[in-house]
C-alpha atoms as a PDB file:
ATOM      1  CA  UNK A   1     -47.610  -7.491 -24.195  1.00  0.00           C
ATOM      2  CA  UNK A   2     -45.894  -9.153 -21.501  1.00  0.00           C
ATOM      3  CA  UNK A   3     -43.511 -11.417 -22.325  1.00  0.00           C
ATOM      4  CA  UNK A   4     -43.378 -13.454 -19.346  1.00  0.00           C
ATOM      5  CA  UNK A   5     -39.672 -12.799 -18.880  1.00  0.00           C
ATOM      6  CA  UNK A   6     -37.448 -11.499 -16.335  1.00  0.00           C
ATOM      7  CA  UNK A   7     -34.607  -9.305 -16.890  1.00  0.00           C
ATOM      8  CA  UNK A   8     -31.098 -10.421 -16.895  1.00  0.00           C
ATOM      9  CA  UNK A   9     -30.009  -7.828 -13.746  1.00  0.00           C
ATOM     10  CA  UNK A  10     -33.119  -8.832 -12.265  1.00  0.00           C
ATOM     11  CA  UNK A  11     -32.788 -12.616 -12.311  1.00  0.00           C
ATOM     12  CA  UNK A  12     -29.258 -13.135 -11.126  1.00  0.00           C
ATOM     13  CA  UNK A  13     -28.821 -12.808  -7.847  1.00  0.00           C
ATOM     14  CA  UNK A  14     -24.946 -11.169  -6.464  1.00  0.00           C
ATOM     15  CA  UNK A  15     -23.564 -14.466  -5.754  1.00  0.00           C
ATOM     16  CA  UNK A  16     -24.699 -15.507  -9.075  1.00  0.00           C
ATOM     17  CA  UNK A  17     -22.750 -13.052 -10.336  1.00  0.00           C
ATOM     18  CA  UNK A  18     -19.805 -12.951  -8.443  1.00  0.00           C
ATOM     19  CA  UNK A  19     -19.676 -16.837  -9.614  1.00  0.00           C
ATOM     20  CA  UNK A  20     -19.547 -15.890 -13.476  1.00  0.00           C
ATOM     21  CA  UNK A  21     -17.270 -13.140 -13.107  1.00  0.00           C
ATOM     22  CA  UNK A  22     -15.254 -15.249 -11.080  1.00  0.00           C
ATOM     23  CA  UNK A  23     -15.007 -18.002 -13.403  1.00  0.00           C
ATOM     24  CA  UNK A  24     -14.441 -15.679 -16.665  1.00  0.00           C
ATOM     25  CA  UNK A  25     -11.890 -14.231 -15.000  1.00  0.00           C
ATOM     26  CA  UNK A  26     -10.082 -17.325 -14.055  1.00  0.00           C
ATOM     27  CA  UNK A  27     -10.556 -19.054 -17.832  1.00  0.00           C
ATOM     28  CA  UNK A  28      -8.882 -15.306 -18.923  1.00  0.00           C
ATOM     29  CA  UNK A  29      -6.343 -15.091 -16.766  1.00  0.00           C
ATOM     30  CA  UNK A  30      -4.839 -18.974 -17.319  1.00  0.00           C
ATOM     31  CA  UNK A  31      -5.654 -19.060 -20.313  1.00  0.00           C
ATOM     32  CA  UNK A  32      -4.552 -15.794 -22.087  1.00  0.00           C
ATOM     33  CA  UNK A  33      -2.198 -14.529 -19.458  1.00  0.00           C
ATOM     34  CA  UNK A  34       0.199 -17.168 -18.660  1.00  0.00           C
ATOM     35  CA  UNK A  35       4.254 -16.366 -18.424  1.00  0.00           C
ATOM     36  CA  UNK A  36       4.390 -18.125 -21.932  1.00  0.00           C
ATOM     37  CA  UNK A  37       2.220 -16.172 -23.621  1.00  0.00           C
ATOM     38  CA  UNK A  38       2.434 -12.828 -22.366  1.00  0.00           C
ATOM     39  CA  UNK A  39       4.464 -11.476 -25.328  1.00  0.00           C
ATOM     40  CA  UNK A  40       1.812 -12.530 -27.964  1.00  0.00           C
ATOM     41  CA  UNK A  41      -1.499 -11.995 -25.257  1.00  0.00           C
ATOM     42  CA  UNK A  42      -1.680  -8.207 -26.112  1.00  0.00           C
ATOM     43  CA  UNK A  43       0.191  -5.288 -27.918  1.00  0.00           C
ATOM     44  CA  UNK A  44      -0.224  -1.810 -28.230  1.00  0.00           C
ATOM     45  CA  UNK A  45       1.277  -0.237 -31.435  1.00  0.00           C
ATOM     46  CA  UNK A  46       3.468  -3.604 -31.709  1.00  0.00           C
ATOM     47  CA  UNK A  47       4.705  -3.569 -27.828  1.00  0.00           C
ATOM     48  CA  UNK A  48       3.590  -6.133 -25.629  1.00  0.00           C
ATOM     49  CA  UNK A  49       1.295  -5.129 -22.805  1.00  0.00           C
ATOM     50  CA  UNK A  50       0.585  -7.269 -19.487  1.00  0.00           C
ATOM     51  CA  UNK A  51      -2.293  -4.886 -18.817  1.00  0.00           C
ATOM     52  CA  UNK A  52      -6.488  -6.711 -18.641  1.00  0.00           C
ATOM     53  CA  UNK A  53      -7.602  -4.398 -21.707  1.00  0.00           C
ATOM     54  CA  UNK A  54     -10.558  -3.806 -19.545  1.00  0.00           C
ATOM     55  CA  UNK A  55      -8.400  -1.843 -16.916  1.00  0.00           C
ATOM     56  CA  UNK A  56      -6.849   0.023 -19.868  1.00  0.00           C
ATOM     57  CA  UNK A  57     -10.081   1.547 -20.707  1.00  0.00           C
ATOM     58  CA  UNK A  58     -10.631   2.445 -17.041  1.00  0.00           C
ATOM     59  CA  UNK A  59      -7.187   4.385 -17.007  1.00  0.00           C
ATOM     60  CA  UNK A  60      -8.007   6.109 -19.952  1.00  0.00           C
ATOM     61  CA  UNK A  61     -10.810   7.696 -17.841  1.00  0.00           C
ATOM     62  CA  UNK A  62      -8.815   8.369 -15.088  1.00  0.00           C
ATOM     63  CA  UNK A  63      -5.919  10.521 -16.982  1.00  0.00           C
ATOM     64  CA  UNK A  64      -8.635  12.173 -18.582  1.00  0.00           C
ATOM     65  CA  UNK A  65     -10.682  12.962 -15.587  1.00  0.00           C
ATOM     66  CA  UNK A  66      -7.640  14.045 -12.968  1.00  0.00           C
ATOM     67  CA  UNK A  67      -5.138  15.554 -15.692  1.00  0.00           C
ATOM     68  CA  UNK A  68      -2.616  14.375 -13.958  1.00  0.00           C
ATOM     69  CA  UNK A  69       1.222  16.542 -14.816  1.00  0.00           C
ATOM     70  CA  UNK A  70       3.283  13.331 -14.136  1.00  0.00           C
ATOM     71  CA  UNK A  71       2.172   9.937 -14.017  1.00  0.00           C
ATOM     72  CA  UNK A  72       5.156   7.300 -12.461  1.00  0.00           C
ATOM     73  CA  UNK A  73       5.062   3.706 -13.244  1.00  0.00           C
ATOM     74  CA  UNK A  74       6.756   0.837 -11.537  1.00  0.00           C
ATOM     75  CA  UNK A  75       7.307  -2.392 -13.484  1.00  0.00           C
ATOM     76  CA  UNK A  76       8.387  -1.365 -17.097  1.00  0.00           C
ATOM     77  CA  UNK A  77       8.009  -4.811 -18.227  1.00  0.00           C
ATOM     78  CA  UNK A  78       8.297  -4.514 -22.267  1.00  0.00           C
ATOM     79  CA  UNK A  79       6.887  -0.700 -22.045  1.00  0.00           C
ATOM     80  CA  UNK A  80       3.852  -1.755 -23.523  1.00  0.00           C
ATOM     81  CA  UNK A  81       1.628   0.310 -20.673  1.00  0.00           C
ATOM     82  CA  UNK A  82       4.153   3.308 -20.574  1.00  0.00           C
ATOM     83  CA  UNK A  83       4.091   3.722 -24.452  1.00  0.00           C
ATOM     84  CA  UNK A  84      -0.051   3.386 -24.069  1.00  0.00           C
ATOM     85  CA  UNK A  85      -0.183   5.979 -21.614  1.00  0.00           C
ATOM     86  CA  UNK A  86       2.178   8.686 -23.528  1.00  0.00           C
ATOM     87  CA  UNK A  87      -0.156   8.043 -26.662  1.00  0.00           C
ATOM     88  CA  UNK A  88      -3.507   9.164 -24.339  1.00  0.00           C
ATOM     89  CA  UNK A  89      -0.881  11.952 -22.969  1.00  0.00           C
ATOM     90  CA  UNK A  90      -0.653  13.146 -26.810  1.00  0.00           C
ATOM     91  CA  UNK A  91      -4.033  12.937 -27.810  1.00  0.00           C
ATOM     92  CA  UNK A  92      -4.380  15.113 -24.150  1.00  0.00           C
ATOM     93  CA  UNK A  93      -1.798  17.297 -24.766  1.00  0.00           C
ATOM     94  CA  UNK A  94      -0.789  17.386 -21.395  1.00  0.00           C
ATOM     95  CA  UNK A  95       1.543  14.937 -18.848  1.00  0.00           C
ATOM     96  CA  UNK A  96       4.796  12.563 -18.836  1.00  0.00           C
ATOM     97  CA  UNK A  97       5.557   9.030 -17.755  1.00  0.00           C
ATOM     98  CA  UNK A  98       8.481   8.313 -15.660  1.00  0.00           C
ATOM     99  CA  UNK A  99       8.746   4.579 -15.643  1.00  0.00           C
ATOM    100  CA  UNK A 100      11.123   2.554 -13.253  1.00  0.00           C
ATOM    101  CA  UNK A 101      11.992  -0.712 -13.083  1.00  0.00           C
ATOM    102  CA  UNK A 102      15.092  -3.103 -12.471  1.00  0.00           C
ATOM    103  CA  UNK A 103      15.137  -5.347 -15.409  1.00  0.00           C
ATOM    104  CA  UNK A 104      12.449  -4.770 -17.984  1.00  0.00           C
ATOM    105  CA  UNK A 105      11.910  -7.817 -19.858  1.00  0.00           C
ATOM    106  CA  UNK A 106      12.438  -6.083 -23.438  1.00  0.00           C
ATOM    107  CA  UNK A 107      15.881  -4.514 -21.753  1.00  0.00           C
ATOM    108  CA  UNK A 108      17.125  -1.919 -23.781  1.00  0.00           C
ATOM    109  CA  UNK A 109      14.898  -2.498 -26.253  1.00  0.00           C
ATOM    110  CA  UNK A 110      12.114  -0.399 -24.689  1.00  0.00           C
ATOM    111  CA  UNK A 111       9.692   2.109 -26.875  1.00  0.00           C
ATOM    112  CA  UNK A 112      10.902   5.043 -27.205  1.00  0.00           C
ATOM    113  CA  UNK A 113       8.802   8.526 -27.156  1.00  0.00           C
ATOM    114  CA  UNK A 114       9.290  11.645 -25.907  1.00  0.00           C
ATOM    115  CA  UNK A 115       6.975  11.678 -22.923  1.00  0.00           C
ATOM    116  CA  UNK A 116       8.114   8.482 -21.712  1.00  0.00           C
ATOM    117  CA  UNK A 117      11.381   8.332 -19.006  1.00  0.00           C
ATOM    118  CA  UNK A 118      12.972   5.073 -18.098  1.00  0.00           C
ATOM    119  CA  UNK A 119      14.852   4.312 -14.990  1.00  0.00           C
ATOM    120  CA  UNK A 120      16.897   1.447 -14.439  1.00  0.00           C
ATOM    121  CA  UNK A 121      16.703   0.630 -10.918  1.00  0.00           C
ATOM    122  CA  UNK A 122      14.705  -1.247  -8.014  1.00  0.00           C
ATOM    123  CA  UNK A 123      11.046   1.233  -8.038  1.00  0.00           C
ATOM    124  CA  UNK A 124      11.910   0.455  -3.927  1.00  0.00           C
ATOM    125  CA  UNK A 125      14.873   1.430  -3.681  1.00  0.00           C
ATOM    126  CA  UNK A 126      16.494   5.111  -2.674  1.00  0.00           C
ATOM    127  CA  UNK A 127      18.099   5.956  -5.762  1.00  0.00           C
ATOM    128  CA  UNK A 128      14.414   5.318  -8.003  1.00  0.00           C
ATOM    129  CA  UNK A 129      12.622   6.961  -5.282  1.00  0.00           C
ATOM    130  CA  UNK A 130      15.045  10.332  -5.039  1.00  0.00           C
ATOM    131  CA  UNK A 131      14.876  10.778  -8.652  1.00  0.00           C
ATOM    132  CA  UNK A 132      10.702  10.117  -8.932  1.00  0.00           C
ATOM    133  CA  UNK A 133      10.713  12.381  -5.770  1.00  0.00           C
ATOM    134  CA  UNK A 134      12.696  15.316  -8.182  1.00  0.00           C
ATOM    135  CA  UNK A 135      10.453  14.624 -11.048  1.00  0.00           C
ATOM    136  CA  UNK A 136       6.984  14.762  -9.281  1.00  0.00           C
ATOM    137  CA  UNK A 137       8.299  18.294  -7.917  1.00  0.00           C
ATOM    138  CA  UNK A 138       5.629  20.816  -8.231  1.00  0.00           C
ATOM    139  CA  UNK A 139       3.448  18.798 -10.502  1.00  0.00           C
ATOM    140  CA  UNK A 140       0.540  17.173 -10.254  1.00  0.00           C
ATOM    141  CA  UNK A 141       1.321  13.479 -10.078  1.00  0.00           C
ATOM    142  CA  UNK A 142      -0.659   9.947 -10.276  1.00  0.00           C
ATOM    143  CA  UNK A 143       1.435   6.664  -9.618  1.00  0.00           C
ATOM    144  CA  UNK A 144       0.606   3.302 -10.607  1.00  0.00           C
ATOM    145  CA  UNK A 145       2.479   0.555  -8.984  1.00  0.00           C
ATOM    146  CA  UNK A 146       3.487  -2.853 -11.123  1.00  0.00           C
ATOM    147  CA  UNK A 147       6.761  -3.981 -10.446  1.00  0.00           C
ATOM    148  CA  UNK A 148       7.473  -7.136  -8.121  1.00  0.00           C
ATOM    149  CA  UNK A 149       4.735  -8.380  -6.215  1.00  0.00           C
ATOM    150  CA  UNK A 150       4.931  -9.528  -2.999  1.00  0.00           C
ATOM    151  CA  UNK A 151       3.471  -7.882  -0.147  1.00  0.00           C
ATOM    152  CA  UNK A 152       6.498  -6.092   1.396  1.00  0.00           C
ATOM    153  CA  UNK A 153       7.736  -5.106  -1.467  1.00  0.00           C
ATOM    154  CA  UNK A 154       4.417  -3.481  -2.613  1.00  0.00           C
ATOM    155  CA  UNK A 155       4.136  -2.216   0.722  1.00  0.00           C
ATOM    156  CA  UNK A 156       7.563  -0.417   0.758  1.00  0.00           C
ATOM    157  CA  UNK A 157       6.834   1.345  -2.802  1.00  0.00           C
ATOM    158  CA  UNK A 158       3.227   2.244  -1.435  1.00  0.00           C
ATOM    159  CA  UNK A 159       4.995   4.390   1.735  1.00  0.00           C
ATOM    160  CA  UNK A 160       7.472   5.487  -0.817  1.00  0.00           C
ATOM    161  CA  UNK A 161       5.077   7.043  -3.492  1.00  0.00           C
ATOM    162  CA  UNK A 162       1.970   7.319  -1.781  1.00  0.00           C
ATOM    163  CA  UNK A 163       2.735  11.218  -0.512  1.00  0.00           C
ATOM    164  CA  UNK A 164       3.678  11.975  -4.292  1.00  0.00           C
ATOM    165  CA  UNK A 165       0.241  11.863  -5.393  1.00  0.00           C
ATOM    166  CA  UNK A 166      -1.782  14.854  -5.668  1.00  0.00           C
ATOM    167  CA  UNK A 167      -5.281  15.478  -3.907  1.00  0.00           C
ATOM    168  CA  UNK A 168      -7.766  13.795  -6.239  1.00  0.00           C
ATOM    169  CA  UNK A 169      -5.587  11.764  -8.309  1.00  0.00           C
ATOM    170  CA  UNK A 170      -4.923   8.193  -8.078  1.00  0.00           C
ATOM    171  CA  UNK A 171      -3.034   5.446  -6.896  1.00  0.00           C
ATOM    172  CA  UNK A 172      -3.376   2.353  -8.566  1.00  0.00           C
ATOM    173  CA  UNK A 173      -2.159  -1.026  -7.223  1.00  0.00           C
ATOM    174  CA  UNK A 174      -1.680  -3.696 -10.372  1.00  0.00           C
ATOM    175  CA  UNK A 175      -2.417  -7.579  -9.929  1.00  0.00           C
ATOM    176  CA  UNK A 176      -4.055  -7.094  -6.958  1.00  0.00           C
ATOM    177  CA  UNK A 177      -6.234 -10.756  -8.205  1.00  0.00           C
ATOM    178  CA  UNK A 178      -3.054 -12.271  -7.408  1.00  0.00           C
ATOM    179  CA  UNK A 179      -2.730 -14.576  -3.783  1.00  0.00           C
ATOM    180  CA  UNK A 180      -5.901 -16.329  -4.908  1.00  0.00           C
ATOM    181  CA  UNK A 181      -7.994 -12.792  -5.414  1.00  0.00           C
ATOM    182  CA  UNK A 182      -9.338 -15.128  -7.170  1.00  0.00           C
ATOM    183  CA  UNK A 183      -5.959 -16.109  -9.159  1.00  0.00           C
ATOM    184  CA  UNK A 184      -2.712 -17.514  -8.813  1.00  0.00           C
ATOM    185  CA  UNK A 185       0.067 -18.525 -11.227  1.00  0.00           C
ATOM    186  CA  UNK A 186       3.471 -20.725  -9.439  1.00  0.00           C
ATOM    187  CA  UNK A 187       6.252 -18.660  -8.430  1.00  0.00           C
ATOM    188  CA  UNK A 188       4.312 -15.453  -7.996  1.00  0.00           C
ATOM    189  CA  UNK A 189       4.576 -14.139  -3.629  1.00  0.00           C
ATOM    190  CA  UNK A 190       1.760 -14.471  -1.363  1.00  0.00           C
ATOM    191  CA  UNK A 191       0.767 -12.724   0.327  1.00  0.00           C
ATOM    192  CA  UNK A 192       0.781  -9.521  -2.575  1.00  0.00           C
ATOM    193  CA  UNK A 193      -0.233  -7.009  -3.360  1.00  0.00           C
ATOM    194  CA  UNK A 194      -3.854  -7.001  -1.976  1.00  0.00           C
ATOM    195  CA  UNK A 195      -2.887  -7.880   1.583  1.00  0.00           C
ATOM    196  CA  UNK A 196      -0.454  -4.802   1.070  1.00  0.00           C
ATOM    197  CA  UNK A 197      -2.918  -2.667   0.384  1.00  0.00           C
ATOM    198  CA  UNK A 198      -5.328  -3.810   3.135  1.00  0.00           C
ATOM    199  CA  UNK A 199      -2.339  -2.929   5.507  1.00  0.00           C
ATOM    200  CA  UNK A 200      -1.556   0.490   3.934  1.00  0.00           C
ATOM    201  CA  UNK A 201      -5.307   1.964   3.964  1.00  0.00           C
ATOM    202  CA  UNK A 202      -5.674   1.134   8.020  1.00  0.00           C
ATOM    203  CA  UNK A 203      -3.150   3.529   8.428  1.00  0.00           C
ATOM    204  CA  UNK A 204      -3.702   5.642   5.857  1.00  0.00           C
ATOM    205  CA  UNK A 205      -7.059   7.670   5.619  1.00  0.00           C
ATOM    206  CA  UNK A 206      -5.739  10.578   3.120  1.00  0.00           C
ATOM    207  CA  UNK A 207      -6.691   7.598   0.483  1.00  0.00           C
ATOM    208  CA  UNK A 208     -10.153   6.067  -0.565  1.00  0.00           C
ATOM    209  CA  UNK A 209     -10.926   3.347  -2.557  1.00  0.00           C
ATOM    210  CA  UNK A 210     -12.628   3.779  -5.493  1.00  0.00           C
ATOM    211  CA  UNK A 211     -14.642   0.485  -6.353  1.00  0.00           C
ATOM    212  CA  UNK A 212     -16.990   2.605  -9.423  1.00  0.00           C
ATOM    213  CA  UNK A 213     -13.330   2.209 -11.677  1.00  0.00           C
ATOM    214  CA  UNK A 214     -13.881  -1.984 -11.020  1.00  0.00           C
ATOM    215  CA  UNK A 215     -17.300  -1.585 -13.432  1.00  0.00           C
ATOM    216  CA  UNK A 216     -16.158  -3.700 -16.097  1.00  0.00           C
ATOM    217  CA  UNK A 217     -16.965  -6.620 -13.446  1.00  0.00           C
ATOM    218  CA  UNK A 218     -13.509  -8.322 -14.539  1.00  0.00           C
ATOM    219  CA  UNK A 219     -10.768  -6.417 -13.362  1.00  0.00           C
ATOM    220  CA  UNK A 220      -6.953  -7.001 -12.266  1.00  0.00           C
ATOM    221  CA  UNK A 221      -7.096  -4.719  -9.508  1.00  0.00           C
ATOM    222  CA  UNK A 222      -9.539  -5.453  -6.974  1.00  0.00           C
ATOM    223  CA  UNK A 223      -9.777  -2.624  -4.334  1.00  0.00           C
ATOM    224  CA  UNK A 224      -6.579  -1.836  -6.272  1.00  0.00           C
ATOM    225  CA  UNK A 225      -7.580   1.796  -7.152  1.00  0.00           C
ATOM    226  CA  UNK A 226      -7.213   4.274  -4.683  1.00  0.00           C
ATOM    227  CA  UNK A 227      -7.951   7.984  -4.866  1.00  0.00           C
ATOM    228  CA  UNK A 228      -6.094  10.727  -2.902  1.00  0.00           C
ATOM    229  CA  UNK A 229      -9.116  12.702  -1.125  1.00  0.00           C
ATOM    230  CA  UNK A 230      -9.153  16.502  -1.288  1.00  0.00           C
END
């Protein structure tokens, strides 16, 4: 019998929807994520972890779909996302995070396991770059860029890392919502990192975005995943 009722897809129109995800993800992100509270926000085996648990699940996905050998991470922050990704590494059985960053928040006082690698050192600067240059030798690497955010900086590491990644694996941007995308906490750059990704793709056609990994609707990397083609 019919009901007289419209579906929920059916009845709300994009900008509808754009509007609610908008607004969720605004009441998430200043509510749950400010500076204050990032410690207690989310933790992973006890570790903090500045990571929208919705784009956890989506990298989940992607180590199991492009087995990547290597995966380098920028921004260490309290090794919350490094320790995460070595734990989907063991249950795997395959790959290794090298994770750089100039001051971690937890210090020395990082997680320790034996697929993870930390490097003390600016992820932009020659030194970080040599040595995730040796490590991604001959491996088959995905990077995933989350250290300081303003849009030169972000661009620099994206010309730095970019060629490391292997055909079919991924580049991911972080906190590309930043600059008012649709969020914006004081002291953080803008322009970020999504204007430094608009930049690097119009010169860079060897990557693609990938919007289907943005599926969970809220995400904290708008046109922030991008896939290597070949």
């Amino acid at each position: 019998m019919a009901t007289g009722r419209v579906p929920v897809k059916e009845a709300m129109t994009t900008t509808a929807e754009a509007s609610v995800v908008e607004a969720f993800h605004k009441l998430y992100y200043y509510d749950l994520f400010s500076d204050e509270r990032r410690r207690t926000h989310a933790r992973w085996c006890g570790v903090p972890l500045i990571k929208n648990p919705l784009d956890l699940f989506v990298l989940q996905e992607i180590l199991t779909e492009t087995a990547p050998e290597l995966i380098i991470e920028t921004g260490t922050a309290f090794g919350g996302s490094a320790l995460y990704m070595a734990h989907v590494c063991d249950a795997l059985g395959r790959g290794e995070i090298l994770s750089i960053d100039k001051s971690p928040y937890a210090g020395d006082d990082l997680p320790r396991h034996p697929r993870i690698t930390y490097v003390r050192g600016d992820s932009a600067g020659e030194e970080a770059i040599r040595t995730a240059r040796e490590a991604a030798a001959g491996k088959r690497v995905m990077v995933d860029l989350d250290s300081w955010h303003s849009e030169d900086h972000v661009r620099a590491e994206l010309e730095a890392y970019a060629p490391l990644v292997s055909p079919g694996c991924y580049l991911i941007v972080e906190d590309t919502n930043i600059s008012h995308h649709p969020v914006h906490i004081e002291g953080y750059p803008i322009p970020g990192p999504f204007e430094a990704v608009e930049a690097f793709l119009a010169e860079h056609d060897e990557f693609e975005l990938d919007k289907s990994r943005e599926k969970f609707k809220v995400t904290f990397n708008p046109n922030g995943y991008l896939r290597r083609r070949g």
